[in-house]
Protein backbone atom coordinates (compact mmCIF):
# COMPACT_ATOMS: atom_id res chain seq x y z
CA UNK A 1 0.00 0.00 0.00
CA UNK A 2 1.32 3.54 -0.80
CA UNK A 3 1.44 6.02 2.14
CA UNK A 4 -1.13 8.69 1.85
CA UNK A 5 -0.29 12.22 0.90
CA UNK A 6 0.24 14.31 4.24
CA UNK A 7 -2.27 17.06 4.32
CA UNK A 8 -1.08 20.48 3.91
CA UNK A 9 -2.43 22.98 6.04
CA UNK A 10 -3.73 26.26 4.23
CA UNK A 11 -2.03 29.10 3.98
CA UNK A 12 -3.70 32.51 5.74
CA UNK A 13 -2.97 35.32 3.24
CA UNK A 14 -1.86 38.94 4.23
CA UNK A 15 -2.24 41.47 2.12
CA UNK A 16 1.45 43.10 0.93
CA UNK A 17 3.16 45.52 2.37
CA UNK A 18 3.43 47.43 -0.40
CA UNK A 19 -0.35 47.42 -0.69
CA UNK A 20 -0.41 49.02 2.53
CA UNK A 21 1.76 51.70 1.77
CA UNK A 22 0.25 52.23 -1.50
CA UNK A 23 -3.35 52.44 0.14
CA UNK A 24 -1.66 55.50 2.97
CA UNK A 25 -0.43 57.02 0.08
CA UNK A 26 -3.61 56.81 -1.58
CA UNK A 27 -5.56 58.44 1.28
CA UNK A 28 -2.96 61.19 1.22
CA UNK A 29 -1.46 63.29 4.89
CA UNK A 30 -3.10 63.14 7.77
CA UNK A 31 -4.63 67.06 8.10
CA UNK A 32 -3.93 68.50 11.45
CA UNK A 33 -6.69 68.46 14.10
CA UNK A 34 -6.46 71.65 14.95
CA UNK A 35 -9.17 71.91 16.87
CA UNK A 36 -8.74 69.09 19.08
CA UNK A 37 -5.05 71.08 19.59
CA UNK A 38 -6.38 73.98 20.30
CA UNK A 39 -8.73 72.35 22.92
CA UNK A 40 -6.36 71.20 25.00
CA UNK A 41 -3.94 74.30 25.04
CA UNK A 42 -6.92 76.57 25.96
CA UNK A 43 -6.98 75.82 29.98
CA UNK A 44 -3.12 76.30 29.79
CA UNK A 45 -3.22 79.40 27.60
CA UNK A 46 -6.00 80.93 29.72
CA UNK A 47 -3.88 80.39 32.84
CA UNK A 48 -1.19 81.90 31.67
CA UNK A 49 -2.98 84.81 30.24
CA UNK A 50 -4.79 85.44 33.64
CA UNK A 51 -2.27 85.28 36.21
CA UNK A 52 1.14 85.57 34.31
CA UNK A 53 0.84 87.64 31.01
CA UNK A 54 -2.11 90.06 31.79
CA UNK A 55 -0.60 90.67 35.61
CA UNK A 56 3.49 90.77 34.70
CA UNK A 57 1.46 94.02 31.61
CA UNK A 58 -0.20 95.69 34.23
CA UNK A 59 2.54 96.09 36.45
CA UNK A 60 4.49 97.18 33.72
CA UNK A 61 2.42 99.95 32.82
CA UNK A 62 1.44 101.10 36.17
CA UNK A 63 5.34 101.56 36.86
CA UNK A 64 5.15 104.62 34.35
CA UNK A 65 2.07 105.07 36.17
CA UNK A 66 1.63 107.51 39.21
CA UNK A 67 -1.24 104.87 40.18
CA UNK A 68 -2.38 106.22 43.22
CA UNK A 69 -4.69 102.92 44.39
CA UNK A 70 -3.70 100.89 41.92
CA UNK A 71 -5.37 102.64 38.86
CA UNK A 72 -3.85 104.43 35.60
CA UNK A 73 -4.46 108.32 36.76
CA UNK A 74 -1.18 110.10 35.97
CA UNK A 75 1.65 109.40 33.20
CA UNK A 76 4.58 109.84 34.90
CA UNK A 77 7.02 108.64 32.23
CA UNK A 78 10.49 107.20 33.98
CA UNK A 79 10.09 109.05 37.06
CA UNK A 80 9.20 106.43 39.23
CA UNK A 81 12.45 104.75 38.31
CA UNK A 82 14.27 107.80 38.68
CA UNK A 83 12.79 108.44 41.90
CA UNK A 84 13.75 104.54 43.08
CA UNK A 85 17.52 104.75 42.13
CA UNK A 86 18.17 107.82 43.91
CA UNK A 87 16.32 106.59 46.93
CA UNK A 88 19.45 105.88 49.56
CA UNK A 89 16.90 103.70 51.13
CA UNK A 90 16.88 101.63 47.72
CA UNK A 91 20.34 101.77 47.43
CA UNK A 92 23.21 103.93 48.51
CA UNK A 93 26.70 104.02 47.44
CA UNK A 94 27.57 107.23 48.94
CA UNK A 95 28.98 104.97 52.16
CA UNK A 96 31.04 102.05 52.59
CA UNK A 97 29.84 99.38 52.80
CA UNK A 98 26.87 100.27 50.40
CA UNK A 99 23.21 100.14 52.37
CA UNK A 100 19.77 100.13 51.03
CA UNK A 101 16.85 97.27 50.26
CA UNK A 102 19.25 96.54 46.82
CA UNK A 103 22.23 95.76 48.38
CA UNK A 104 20.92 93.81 51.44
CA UNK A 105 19.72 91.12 48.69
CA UNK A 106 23.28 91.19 47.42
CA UNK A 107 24.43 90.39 50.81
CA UNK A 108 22.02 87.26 50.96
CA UNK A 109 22.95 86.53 47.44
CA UNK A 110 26.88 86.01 48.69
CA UNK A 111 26.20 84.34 51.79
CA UNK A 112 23.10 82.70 51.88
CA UNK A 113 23.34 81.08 48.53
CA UNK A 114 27.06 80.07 49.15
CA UNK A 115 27.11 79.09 52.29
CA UNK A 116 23.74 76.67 51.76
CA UNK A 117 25.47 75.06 49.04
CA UNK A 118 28.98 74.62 50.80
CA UNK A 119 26.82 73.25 53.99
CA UNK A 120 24.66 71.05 51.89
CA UNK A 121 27.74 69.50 49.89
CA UNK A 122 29.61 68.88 52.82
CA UNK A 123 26.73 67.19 54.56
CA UNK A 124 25.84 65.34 51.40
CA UNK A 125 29.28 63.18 51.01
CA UNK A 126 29.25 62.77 54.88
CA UNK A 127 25.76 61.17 55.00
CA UNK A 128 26.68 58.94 52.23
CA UNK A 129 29.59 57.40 54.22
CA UNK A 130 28.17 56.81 57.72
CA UNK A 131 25.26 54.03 58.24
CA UNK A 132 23.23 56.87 60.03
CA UNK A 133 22.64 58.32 56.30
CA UNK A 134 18.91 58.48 57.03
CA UNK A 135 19.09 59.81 60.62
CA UNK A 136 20.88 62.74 59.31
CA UNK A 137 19.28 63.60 56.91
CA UNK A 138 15.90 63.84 58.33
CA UNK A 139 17.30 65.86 61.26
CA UNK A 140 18.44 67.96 58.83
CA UNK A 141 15.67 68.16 56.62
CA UNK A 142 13.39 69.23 59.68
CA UNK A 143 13.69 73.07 59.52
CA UNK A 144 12.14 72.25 55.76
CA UNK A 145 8.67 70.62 57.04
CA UNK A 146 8.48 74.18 59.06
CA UNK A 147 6.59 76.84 57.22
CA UNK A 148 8.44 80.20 56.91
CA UNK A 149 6.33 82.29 58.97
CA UNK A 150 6.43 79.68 61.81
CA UNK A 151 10.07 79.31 61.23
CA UNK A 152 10.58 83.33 61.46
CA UNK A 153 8.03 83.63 64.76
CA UNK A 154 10.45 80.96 65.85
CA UNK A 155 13.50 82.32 66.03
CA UNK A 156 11.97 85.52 66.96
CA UNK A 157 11.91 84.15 70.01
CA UNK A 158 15.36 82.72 70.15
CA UNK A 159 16.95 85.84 69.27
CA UNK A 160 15.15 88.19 71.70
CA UNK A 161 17.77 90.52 73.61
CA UNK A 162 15.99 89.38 76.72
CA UNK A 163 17.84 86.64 78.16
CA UNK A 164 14.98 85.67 80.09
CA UNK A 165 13.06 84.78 76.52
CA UNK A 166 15.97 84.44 74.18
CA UNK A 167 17.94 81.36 74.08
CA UNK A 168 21.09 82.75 72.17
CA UNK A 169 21.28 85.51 74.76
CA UNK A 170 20.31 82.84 77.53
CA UNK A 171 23.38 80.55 76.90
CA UNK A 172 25.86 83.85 75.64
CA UNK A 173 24.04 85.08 79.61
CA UNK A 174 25.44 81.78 81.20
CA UNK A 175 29.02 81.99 80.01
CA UNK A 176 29.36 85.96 81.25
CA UNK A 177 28.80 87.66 78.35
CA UNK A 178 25.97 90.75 77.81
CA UNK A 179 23.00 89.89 76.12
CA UNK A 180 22.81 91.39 72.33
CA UNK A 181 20.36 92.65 70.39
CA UNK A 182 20.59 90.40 67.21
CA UNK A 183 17.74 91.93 65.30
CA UNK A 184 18.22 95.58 66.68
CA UNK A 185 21.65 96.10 65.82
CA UNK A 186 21.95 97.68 61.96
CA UNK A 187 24.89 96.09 61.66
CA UNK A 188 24.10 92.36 62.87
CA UNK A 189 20.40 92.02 61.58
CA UNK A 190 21.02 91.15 58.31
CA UNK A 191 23.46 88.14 59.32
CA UNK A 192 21.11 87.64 62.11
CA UNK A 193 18.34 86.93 59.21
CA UNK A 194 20.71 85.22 57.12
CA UNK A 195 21.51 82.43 59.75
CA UNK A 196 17.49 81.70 60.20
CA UNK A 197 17.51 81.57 55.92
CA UNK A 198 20.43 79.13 55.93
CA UNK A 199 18.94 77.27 59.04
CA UNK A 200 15.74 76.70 56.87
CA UNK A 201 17.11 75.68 53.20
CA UNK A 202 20.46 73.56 54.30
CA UNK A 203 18.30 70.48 54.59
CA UNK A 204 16.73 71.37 50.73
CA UNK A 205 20.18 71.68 49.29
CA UNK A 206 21.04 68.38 51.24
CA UNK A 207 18.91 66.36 49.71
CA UNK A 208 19.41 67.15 46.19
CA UNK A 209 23.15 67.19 46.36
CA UNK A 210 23.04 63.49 48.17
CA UNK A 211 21.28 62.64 44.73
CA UNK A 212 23.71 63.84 42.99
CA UNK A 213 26.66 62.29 45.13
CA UNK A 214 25.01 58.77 45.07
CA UNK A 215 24.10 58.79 41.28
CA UNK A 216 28.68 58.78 40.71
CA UNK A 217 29.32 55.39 40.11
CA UNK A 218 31.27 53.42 42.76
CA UNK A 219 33.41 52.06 40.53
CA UNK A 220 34.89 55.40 39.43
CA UNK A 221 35.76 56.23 42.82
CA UNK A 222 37.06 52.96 43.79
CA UNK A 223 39.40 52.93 40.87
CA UNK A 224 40.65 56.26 41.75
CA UNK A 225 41.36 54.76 45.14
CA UNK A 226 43.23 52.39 43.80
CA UNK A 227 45.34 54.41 42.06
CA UNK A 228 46.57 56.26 44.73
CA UNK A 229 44.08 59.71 45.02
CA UNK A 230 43.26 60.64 48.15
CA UNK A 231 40.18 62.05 49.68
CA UNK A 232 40.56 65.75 48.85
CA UNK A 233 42.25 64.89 45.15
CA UNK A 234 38.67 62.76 44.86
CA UNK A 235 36.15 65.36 46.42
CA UNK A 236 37.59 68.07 44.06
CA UNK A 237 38.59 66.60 40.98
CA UNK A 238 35.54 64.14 40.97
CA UNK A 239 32.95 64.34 43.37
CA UNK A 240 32.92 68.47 42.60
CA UNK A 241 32.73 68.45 39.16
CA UNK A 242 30.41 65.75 38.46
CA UNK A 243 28.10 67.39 40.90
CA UNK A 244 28.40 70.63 39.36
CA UNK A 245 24.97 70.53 37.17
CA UNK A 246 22.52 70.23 39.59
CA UNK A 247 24.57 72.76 42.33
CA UNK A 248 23.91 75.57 39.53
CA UNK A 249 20.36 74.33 39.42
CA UNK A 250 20.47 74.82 43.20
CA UNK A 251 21.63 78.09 43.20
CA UNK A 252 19.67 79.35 40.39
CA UNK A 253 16.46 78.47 42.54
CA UNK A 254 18.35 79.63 45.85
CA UNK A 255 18.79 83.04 43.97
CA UNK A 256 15.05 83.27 43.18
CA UNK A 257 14.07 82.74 46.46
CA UNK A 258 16.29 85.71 47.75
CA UNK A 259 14.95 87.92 45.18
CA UNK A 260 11.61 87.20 46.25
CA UNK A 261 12.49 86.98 49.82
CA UNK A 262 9.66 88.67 51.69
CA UNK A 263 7.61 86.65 54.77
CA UNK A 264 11.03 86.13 56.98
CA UNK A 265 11.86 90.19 57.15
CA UNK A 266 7.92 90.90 57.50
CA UNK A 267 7.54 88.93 60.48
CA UNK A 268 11.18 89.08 62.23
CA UNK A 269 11.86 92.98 61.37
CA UNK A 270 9.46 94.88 59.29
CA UNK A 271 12.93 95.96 57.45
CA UNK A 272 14.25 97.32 60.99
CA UNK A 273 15.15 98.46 62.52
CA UNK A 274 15.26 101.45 60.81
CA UNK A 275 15.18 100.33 57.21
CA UNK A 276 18.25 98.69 57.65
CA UNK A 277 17.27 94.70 57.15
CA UNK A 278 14.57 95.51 53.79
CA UNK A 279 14.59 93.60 51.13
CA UNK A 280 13.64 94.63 47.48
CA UNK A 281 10.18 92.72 47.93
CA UNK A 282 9.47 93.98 51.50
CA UNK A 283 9.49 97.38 49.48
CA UNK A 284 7.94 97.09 47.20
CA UNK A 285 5.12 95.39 49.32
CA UNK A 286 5.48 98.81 52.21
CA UNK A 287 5.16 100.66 48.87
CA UNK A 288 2.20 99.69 47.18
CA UNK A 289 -0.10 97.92 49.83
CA UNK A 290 1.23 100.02 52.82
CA UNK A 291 1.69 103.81 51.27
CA UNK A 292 -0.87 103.42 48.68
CA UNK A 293 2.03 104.45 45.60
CA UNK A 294 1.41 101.32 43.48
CA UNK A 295 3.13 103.12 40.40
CA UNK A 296 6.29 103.46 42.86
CA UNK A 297 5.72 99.58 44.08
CA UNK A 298 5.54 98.54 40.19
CA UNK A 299 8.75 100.15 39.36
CA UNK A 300 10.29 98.29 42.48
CA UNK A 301 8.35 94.94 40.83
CA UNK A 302 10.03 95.40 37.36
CA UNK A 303 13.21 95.81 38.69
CA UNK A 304 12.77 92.36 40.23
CA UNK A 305 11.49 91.21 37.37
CA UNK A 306 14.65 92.63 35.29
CA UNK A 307 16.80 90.66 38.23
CA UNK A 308 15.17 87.16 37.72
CA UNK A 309 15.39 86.76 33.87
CA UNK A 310 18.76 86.79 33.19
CA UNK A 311 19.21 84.36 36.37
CA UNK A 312 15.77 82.15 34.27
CA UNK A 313 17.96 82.57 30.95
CA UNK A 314 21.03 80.84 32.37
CA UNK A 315 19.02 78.16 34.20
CA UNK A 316 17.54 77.56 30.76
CA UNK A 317 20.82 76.97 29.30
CA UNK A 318 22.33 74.90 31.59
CA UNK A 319 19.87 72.39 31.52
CA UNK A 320 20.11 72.60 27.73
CA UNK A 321 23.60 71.88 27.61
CA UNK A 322 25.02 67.94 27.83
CA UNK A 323 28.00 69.57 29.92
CA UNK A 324 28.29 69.11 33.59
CA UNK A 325 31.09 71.56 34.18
């Protein structure tokens, strides 16, 4: 007997590929949907237009503005900005050091910034080498969970020139020495206010340099181990470097927040005493909202808007560019 024929299972047919293509081609481009697009935008756009575009105009305008309660009644040209530069209590050159609301940010600029990064780097590479990393961190992330107000009616408190109330003065008290008045001394409230800033943002810089630090591959550092570099040749010709990217981040957004800097002089000073401890936000705030010259407070609000975007610029940049150093 002959063996039967094995049946052959049928084929499934798929069209061609080419068909396919031919048939896209056919149909022609895809048209845009433009109004789906525009859809989705519109919540964004509206934002934007509401409480960025139409608010960042006004203030504009009402800086040429005399704008007596906040309303276009008097052209005024560049006066306002005139009058804001010659203000000594704006800035003033005529002395050494300079004074004014300008040059008190440019004080927090140098040390706050600076010193938050230094302390947060330093406490960074420590953390990662101890087996207490967590610990550490969170006790130094603390002053972070505390709002800025609290934070300010805080150390209010600890800096009171009563040694009775003041813990500074209290411990300064039990070693012999006088107790001082930190915030009513011209020449020791701004430092004074500058401590309380650093005491509050240490533990944000912390934490987002230890990412940095931990995301360097162990191997890299091993291998420079084993070839002889020691601690300081690795922290500053590896661990600095390779860390720089994100501590220009950190200081661009450190910078921000000292050009906005407002709640921590309003509730520890009111820019006292004197004017000595304003900021360029706590005037323009006492300006507008306090003395009613919201032409004079817009002027003092463009200038801190002509301070931020160059700083906004550069931050653009750098996360643009691929380089790290």
């Amino acid at each position: 007997m002959g063996l039967a024929p094995t049946p052959v299972a049928p084929t499934t047919r798929y069209p061609a590929r080419a068909d396919l293509t031919a048939a896209r081609r056919a149909r022609g481009p895809e048209s845009p949907r433009w109004g789906t697009t525009l859809l989705f935008l519109a919540p964004a756009v509206l934002l934007l237009l509401v409480f960025l575009i139409y608010p960042a105009l006004y203030t504009i305008l009402l800086s040429f503005n005399r704008g007596r309660n906040g309303i276009f009644e008097q052209w005024v040209g560049l006066d306002n900005y005139t009058r804001l530069f010659a203000d000594p209590d704006f800035l003033d050159l005529s002395t050494f050091p300079p004074s004014g609301a300008l040059w008190n940010n440019v004080l927090w600029i140098v040390f706050y910034v600076s010193i938050v990064i230094f302390l947060g780097l330093v406490i960074a590479v420590v953390a990662a080498r101890v087996r207490y990393e967590s610990v550490l961190k969170a006790i130094v992330f603390i002053p972070m969970s505390i709002a800025a107000t609290a934070l300010a009616v805080i150390w209010k408190f600890v800096y009171s020139p009563d040694a009775n109330i003041g813990l500074i003065n209290a411990l300064l008290g039990a070693v012999g020495v006088a107790p001082v008045s930190w915030l009513g001394d011209p020449g020791l409230v701004n430092f004074a206010l500058i401590a309380v800033g650093i005491w509050g943002s240490v533990g944000f810089a912390t934490i987002i340099l230890s990412a940095a630090v931990k995301s360097i591959p162990a191997e890299v550092v091993e291998s420079a181990r084993v070839e002889g570099a020691t601690e300081r040749q690795i922290f500053f010709r590896m661990i600095l470097p390779m860390v720089s990217l994100p501590m220009s981040v950190l200081a661009v957004t450190l910078v921000v927040n000292v050009i906005k800097l407002f709640d921590l002089i309003y509730v520890m000073t009111r820019g006292g005493p004197g004017k000595s401890s304003q900021v360029i936000a706590f005037t323009m705030f006492q300006q507008a909202f306090e003395a009613g010259q919201y032409g004079y407070g817009s002027a003092v609000a463009v200038v801190m808007l002509v301070l931020l975007i160059p700083i906004l610029i550069f931050n653009v940049r750098r996360f643009r560019t691929s380089s790290v150093t």
